[in-house]
N, C-alpha and C. Protein backbone atom coordinates (compact mmCIF):
# COMPACT_ATOMS: atom_id res chain seq x y z
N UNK A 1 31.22 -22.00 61.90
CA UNK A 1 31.03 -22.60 60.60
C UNK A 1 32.10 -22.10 59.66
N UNK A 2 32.17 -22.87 59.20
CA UNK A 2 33.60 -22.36 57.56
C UNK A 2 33.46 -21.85 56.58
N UNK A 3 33.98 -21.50 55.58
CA UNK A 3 33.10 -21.19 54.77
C UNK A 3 32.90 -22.45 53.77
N UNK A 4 33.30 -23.53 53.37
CA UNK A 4 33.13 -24.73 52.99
C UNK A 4 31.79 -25.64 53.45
N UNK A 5 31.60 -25.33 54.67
CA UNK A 5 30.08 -25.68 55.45
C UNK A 5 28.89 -24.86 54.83
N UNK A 6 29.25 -23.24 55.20
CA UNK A 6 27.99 -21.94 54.25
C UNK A 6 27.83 -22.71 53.14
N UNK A 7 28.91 -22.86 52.14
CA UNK A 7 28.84 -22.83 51.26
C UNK A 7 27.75 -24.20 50.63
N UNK A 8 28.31 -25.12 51.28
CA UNK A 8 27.37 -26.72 51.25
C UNK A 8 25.96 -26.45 51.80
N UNK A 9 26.09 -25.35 52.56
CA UNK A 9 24.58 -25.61 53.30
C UNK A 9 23.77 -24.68 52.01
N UNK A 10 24.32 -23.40 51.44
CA UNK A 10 23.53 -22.90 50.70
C UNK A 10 23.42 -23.17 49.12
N UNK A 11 24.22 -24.28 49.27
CA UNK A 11 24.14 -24.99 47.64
C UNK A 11 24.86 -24.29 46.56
N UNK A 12 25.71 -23.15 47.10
CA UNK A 12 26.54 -22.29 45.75
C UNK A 12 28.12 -23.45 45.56
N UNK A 13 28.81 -22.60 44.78
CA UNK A 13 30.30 -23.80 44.45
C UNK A 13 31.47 -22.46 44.36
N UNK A 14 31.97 -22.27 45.74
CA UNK A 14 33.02 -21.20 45.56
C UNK A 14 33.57 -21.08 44.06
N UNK A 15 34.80 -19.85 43.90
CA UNK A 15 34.72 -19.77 42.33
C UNK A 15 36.07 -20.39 41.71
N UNK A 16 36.47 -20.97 42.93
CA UNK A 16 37.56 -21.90 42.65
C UNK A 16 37.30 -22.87 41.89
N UNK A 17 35.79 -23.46 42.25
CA UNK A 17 35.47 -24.72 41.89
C UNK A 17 34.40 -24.49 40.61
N UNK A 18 33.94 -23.57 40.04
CA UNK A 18 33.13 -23.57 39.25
C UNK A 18 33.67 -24.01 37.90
N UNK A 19 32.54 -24.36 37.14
CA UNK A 19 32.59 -24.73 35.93
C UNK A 19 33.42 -24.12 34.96
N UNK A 20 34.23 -24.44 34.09
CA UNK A 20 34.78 -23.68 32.82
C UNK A 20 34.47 -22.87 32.12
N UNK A 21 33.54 -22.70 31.82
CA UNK A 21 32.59 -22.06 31.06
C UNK A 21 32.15 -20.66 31.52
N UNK A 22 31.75 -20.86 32.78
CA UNK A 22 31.21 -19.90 33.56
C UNK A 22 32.58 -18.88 34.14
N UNK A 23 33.44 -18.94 34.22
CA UNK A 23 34.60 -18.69 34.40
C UNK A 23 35.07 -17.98 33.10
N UNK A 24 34.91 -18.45 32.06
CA UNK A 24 35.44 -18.14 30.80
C UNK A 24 34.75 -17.16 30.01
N UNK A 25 33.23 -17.14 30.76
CA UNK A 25 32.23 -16.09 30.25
C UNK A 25 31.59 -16.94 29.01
N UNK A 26 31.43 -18.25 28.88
CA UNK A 26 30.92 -18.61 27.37
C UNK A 26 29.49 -18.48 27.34
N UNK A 27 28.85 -19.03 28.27
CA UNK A 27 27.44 -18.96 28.89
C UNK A 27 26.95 -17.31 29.09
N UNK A 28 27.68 -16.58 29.79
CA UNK A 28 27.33 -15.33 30.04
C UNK A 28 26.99 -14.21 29.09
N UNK A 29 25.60 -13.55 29.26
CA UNK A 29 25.32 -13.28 28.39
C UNK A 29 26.11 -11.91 28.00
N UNK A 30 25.83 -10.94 26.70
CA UNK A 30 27.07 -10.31 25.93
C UNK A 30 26.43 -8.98 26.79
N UNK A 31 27.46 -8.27 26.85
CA UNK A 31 27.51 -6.93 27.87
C UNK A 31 26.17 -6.27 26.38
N UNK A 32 25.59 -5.33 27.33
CA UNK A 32 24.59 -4.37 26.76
C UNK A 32 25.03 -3.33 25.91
N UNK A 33 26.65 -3.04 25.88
CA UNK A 33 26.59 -1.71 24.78
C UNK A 33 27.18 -2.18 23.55
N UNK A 34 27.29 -3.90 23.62
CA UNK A 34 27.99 -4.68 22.44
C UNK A 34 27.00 -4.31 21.34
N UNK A 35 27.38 -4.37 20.09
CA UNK A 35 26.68 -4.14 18.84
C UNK A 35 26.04 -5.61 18.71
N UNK A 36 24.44 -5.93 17.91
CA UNK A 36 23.73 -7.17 17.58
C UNK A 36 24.82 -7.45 16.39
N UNK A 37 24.89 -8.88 16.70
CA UNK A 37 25.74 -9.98 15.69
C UNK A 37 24.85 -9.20 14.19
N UNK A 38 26.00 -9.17 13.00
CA UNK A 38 25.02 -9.08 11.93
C UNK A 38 24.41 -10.33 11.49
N UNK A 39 25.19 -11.30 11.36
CA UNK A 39 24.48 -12.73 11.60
C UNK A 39 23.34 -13.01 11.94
N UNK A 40 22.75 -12.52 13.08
CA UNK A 40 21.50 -12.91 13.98
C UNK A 40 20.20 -12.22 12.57
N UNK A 41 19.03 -12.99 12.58
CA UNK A 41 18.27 -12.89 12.23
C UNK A 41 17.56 -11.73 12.18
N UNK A 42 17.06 -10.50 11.69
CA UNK A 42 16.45 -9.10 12.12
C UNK A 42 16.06 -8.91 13.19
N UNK A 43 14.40 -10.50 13.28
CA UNK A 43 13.58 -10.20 14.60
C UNK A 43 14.53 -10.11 15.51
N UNK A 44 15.11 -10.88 16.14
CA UNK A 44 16.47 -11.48 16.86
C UNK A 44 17.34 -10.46 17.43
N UNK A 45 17.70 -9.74 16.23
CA UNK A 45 18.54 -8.21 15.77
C UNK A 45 17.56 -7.03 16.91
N UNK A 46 16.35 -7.08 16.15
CA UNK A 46 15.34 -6.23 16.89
C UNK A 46 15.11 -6.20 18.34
N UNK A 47 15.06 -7.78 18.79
CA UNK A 47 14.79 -7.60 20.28
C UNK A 47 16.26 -7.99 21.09
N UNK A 48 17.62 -7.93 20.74
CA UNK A 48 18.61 -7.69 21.19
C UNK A 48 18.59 -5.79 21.42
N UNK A 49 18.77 -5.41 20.59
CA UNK A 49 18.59 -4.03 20.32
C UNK A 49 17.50 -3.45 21.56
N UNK A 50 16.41 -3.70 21.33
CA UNK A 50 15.55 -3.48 22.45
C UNK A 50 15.49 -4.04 24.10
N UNK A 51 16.55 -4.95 24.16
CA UNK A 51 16.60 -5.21 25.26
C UNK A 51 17.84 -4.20 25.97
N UNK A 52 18.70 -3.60 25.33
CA UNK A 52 19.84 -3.09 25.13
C UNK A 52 19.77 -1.20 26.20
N UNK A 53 18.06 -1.65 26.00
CA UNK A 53 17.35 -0.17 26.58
C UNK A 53 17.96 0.25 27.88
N UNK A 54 18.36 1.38 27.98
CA UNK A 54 18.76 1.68 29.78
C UNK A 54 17.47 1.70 30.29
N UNK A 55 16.45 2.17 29.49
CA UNK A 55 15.04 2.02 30.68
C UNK A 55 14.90 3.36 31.47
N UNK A 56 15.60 4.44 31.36
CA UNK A 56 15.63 5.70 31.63
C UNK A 56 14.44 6.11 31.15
N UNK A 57 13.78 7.05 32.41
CA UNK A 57 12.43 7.84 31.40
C UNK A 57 13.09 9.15 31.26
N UNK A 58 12.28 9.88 30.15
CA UNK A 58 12.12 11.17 29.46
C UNK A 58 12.01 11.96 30.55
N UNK A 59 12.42 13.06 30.94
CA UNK A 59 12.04 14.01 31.67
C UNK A 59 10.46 14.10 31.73
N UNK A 60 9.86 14.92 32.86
CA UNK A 60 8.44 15.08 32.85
C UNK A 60 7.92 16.60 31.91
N UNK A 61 6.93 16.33 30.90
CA UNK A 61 6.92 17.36 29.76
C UNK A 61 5.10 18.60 30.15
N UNK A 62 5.07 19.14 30.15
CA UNK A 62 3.90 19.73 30.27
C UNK A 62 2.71 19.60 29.35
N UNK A 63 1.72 19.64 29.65
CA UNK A 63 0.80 19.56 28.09
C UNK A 63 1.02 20.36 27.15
N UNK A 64 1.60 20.87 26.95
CA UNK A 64 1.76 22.14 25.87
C UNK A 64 3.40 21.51 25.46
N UNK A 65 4.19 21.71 25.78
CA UNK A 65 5.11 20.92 25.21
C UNK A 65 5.00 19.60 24.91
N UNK A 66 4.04 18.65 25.17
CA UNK A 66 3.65 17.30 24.55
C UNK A 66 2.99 17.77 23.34
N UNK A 67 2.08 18.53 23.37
CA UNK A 67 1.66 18.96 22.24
C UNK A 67 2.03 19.38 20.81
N UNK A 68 3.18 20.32 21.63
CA UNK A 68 4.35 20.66 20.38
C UNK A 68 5.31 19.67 19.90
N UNK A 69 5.49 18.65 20.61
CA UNK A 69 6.22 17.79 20.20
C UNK A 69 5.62 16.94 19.14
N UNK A 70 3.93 16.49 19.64
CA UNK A 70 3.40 15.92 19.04
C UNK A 70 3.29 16.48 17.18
N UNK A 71 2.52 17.78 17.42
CA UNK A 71 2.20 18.53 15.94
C UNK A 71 3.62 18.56 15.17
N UNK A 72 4.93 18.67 15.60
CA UNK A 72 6.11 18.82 15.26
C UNK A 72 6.50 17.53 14.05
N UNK A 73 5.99 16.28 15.27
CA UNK A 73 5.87 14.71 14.52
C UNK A 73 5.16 14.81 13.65
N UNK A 74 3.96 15.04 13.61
CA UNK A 74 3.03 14.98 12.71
C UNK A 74 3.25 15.69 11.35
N UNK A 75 3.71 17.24 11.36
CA UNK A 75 4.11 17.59 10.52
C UNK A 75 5.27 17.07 9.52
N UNK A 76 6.37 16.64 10.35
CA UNK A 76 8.03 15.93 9.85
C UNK A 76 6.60 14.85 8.80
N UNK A 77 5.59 13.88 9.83
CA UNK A 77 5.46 12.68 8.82
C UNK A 77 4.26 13.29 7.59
N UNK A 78 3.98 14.29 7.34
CA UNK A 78 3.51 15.06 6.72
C UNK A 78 4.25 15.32 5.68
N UNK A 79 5.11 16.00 5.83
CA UNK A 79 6.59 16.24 4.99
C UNK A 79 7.17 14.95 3.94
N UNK A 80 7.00 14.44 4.78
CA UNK A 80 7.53 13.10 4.30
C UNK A 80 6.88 12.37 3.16
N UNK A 81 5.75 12.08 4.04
CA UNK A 81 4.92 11.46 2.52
C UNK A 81 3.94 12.58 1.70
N UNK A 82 4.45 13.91 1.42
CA UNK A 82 4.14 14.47 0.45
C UNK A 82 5.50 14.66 -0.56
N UNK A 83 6.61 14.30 0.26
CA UNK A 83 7.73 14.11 -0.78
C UNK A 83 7.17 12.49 -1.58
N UNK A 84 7.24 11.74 -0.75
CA UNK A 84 6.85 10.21 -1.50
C UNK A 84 5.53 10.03 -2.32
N UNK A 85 4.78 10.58 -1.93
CA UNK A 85 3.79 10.77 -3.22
C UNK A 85 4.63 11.37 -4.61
N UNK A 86 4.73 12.51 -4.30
CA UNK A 86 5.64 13.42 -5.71
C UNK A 86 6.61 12.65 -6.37
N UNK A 87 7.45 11.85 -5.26
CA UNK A 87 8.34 11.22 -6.39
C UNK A 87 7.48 9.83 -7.03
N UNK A 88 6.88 9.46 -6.11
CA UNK A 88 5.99 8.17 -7.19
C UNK A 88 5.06 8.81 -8.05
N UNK A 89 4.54 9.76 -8.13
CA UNK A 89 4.26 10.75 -9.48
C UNK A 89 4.64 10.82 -10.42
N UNK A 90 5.85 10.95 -9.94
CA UNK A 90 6.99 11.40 -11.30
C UNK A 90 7.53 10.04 -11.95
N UNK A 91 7.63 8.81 -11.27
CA UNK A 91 8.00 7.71 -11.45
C UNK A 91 6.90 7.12 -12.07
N UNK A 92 5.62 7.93 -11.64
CA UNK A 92 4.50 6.84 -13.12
C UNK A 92 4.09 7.48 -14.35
N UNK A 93 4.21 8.70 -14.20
CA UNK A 93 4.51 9.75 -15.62
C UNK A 93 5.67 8.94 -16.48
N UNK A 94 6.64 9.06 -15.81
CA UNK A 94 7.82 8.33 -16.19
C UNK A 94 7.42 7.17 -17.16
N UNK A 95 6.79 6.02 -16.25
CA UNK A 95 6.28 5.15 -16.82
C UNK A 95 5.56 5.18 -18.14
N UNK A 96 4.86 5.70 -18.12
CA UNK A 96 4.07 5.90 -19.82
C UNK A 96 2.77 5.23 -19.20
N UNK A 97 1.72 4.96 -19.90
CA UNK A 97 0.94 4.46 -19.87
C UNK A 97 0.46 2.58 -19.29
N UNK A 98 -0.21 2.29 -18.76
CA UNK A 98 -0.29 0.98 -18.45
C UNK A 98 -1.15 0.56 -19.14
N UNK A 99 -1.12 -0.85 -18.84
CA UNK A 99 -1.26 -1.85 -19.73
C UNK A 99 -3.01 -2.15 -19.70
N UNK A 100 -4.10 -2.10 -20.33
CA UNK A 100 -5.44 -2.37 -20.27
C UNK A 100 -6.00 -1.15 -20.82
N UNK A 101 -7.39 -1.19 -20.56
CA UNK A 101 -7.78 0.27 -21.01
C UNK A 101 -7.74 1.25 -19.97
N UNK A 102 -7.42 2.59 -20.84
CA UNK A 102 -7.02 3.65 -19.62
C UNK A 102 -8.72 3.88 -19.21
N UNK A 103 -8.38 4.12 -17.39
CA UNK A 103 -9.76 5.05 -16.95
C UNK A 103 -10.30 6.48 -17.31
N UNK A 104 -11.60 6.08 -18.63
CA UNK A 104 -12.18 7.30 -19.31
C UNK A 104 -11.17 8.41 -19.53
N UNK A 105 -10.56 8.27 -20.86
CA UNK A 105 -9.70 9.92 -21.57
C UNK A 105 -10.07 10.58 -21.14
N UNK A 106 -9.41 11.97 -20.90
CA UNK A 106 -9.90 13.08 -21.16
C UNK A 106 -8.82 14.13 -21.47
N UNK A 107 -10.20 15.19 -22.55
CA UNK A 107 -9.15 16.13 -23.64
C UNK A 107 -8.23 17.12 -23.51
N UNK A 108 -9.16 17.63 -21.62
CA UNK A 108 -9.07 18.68 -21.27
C UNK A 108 -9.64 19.11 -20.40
N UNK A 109 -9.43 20.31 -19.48
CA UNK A 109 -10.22 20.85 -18.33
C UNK A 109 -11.34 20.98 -18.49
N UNK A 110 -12.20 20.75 -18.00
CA UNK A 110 -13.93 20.70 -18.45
C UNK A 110 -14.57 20.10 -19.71
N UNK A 111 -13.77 19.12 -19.88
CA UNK A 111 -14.14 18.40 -21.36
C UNK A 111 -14.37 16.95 -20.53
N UNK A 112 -15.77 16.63 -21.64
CA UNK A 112 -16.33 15.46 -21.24
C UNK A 112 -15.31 14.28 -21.44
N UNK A 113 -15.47 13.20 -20.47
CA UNK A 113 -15.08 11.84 -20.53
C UNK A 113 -15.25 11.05 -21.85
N UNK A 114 -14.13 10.72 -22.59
CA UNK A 114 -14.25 9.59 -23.87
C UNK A 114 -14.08 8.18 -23.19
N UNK A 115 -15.03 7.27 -23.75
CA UNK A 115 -14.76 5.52 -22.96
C UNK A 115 -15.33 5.22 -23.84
N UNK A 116 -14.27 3.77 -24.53
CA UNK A 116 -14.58 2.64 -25.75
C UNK A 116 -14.51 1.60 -24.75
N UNK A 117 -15.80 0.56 -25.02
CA UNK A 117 -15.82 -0.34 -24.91
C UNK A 117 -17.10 -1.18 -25.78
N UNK A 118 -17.65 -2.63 -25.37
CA UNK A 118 -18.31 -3.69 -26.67
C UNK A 118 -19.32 -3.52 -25.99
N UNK A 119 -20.24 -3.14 -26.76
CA UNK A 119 -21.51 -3.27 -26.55
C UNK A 119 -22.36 -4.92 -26.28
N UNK A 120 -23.02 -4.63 -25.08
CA UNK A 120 -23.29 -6.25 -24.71
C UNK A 120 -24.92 -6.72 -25.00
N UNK A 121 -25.32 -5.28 -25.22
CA UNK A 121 -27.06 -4.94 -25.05
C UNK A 121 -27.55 -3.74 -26.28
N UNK A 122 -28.47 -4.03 -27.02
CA UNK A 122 -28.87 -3.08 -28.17
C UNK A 122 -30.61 -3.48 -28.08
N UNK A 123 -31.10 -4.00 -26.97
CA UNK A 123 -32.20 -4.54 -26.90
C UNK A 123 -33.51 -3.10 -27.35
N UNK A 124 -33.10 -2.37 -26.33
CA UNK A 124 -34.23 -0.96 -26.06
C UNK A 124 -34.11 -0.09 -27.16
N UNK A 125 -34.84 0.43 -27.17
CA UNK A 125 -34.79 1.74 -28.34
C UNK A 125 -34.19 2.38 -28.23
N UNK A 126 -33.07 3.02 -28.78
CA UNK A 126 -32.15 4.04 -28.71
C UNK A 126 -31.04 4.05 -27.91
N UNK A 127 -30.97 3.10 -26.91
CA UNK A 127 -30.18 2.59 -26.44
C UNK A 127 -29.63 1.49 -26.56
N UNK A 128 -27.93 1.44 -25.80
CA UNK A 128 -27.15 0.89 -25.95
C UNK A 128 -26.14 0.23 -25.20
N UNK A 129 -26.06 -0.71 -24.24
CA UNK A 129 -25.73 -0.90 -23.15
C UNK A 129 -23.83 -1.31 -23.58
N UNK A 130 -23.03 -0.93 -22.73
CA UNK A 130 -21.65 -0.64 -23.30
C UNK A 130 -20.65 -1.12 -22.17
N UNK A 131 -19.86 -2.59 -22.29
CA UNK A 131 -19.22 -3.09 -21.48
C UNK A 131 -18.09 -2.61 -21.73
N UNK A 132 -17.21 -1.87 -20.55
CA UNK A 132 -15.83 -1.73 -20.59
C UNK A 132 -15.15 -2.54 -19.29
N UNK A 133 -14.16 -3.26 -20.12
CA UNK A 133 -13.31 -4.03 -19.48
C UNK A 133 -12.22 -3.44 -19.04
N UNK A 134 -11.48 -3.30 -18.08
CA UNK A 134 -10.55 -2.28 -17.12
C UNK A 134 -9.46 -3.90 -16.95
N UNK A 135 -8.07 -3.55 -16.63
CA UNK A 135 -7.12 -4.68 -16.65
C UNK A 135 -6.15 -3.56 -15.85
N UNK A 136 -5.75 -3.18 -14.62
CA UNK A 136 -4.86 -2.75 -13.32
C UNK A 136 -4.23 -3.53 -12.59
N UNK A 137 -3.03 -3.23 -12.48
CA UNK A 137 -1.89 -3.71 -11.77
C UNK A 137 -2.78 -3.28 -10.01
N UNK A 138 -2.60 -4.32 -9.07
CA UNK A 138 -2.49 -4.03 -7.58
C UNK A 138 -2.06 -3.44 -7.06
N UNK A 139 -2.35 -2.39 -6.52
CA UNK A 139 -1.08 -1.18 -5.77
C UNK A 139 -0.23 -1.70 -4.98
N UNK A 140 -0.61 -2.46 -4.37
CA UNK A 140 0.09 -3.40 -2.89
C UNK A 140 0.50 -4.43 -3.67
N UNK A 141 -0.21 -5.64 -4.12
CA UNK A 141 0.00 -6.92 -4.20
C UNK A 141 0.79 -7.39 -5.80
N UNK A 142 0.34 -6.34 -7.16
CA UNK A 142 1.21 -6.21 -8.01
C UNK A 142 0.23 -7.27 -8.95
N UNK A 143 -0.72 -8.56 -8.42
CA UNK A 143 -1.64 -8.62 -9.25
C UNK A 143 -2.31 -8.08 -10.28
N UNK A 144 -2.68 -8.76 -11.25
CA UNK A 144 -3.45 -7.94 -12.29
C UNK A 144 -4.42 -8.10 -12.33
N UNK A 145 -5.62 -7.07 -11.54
CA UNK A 145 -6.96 -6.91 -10.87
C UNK A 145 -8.10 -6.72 -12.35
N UNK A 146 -8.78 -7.41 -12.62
CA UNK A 146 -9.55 -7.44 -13.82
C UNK A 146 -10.97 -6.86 -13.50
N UNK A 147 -11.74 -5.76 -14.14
CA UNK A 147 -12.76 -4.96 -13.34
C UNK A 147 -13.44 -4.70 -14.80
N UNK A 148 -14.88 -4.74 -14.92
CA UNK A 148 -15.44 -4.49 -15.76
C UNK A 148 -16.77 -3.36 -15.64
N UNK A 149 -17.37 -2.63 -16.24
CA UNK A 149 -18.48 -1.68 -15.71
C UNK A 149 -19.41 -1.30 -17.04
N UNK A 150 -20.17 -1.25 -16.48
CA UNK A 150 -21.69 -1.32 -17.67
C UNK A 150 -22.12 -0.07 -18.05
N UNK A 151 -21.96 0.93 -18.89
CA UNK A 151 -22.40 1.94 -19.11
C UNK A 151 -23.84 2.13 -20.59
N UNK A 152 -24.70 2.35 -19.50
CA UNK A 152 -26.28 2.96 -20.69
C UNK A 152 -26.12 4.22 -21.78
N UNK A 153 -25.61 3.95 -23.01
CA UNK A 153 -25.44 4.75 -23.93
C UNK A 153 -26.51 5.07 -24.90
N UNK A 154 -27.02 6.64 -25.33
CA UNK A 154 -27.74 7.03 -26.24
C UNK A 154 -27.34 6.70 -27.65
N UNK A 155 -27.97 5.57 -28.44
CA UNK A 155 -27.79 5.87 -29.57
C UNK A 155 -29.28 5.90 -30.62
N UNK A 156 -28.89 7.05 -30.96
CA UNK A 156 -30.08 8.04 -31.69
C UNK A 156 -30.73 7.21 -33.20
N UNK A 157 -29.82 6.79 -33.87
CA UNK A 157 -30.12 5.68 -34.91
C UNK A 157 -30.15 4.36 -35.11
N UNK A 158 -30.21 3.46 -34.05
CA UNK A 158 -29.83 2.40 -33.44
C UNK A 158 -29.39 1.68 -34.68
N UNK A 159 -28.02 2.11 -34.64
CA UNK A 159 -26.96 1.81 -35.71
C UNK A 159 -25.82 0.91 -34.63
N UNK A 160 -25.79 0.47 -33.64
CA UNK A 160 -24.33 -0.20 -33.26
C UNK A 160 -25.19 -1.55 -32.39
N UNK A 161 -24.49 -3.07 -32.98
CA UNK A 161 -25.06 -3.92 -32.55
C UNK A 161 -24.47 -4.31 -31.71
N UNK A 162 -24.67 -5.74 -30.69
CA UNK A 162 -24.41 -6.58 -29.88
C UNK A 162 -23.00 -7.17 -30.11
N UNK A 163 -22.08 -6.88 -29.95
CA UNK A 163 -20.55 -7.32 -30.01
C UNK A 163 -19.84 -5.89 -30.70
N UNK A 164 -20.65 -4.86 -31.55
CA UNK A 164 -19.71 -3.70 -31.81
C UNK A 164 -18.75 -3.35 -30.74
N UNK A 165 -17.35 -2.82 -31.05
CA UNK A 165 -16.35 -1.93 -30.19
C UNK A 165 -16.87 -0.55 -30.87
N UNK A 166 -17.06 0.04 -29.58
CA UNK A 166 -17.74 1.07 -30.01
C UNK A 166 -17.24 2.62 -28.95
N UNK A 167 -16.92 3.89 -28.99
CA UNK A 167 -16.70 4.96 -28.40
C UNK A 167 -17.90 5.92 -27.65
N UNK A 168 -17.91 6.16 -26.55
CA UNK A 168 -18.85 6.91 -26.40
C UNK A 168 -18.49 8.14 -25.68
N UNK A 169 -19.06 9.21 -25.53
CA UNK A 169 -18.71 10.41 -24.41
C UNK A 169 -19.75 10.39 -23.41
N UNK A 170 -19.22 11.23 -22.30
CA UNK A 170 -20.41 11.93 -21.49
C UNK A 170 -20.88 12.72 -21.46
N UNK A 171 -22.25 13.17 -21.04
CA UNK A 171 -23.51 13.95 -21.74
C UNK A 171 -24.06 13.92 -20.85
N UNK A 172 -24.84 15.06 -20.49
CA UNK A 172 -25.49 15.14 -19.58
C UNK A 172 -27.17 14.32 -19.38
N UNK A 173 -27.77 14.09 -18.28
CA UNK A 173 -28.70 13.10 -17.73
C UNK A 173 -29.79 13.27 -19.14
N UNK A 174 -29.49 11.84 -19.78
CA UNK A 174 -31.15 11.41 -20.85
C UNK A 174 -31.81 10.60 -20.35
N UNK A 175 -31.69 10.05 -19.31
CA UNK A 175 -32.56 9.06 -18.54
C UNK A 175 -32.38 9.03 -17.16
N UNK A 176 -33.20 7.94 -16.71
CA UNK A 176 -32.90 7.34 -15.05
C UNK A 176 -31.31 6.97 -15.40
N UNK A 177 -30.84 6.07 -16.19
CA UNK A 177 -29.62 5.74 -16.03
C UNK A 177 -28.30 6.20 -17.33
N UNK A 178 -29.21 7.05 -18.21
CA UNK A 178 -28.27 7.22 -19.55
C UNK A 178 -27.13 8.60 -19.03
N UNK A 179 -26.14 8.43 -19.07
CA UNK A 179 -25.22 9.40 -19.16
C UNK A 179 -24.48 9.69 -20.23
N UNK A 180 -24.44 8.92 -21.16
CA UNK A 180 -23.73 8.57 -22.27
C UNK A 180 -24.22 8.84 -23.29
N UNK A 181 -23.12 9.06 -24.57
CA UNK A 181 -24.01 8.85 -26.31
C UNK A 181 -22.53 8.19 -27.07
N UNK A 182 -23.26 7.44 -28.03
CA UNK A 182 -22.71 6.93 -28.44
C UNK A 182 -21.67 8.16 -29.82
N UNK A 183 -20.61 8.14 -29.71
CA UNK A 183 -19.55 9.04 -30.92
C UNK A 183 -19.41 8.03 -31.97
N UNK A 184 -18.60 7.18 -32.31
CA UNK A 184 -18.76 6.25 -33.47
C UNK A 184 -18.11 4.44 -33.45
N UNK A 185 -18.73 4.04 -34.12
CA UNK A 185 -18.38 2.34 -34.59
C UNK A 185 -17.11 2.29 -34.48
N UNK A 186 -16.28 1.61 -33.65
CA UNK A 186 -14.63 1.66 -34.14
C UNK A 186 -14.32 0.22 -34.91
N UNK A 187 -15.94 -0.88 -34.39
CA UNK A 187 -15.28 -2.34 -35.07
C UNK A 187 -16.54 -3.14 -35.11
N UNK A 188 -17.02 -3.66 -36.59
CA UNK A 188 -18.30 -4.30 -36.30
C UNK A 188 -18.38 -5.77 -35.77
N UNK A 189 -19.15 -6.49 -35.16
CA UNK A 189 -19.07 -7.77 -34.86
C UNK A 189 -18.86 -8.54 -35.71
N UNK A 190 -18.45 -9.48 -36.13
CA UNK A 190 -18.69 -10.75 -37.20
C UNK A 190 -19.48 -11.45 -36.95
């Protein structure tokens, strides 16, 4: 047999006769230690890159050196985001204050909670039911998350009506639900 016969019988095309292309390398795909096109798309970028792998394994590690390797990681990502907390710390100090009412003042180390908000309820005796409206940016999404909360306030002269803006502190337990007393009128209803 010839090799012109092999060749017909096994369906290949010596390389005399092959296509242009294939010859020229246009088709062929790009050698493995080539750098990803910056062009190419990330994902694209990503699994060029990953295909790029020799596929070599790691030496074989003992449990105790997996271990140390492991706590080693853990610590580095430890490190890490206690730096990134601190600097976004400092970056919202920075900031000043945001925009809505702040969550409950306070004066000082062991000093009670100050919170103004409108009274929605003056129904009960001595009490004073006290809507504060909260307005926060989304941590993630950057939305402006709107949150409101009902606080049962003592007031001793039932002096503040149904639409007052009104201040209150915290005080220790006067009821099943009172934590609060009312400090003073900041705005009467019309």
């Amino acid at each position: 047999m010839t090799e012109e016969e092999t060749n017909e019988a096994t369906g290949e095309t010596p390389a005399a006769e092959a296509p242009e292309e294939d010859r020229a390398g246009g088709s062929a795909p790009a050698p493995r230690d080539a750098e990803p096109d910056p062009a190419l798309p990330p994902k694209e970028r990503r699994q060029r890159a990953r295909s790029a792998h020799s596929g070599e394994a790691r030496p074989p590690m003992s449990l105790e050196e997996r271990l140390a390797e492991r706590a080693a990681k853990r610590s580095a990502n430890a490190a890490e985001r206690r730096r990134w907390r601190t600097k976004s710390r400092e970056k919202r100090r920075a900031e000043g204050p945001r925009e809505g009412t702040p969550p409950a003042e306070r004066r000082g180390t062991g000093s009670p909670r100050v919170r103004q908000g409108v009274v929605v309820s003056d129904k009960a005796d001595k009490t004073i039911v006290v809507q504060i409206d909260q307005a926060r940016q989304h941590r993630t999404y950057g939305k402006i998350v709107r949150t409101s909360t009902k606080l049962h306030a003592h007031d001793e002269r039932n002096e503040a009506g149904t639409g007052d803006t009104v201040r209150v502190v915290e005080s220790r337990p006067l009821s099943a639900t009172k934590r609060w007393r009312l400090i003073e009128i900041l705005e009467r209803a019309r």
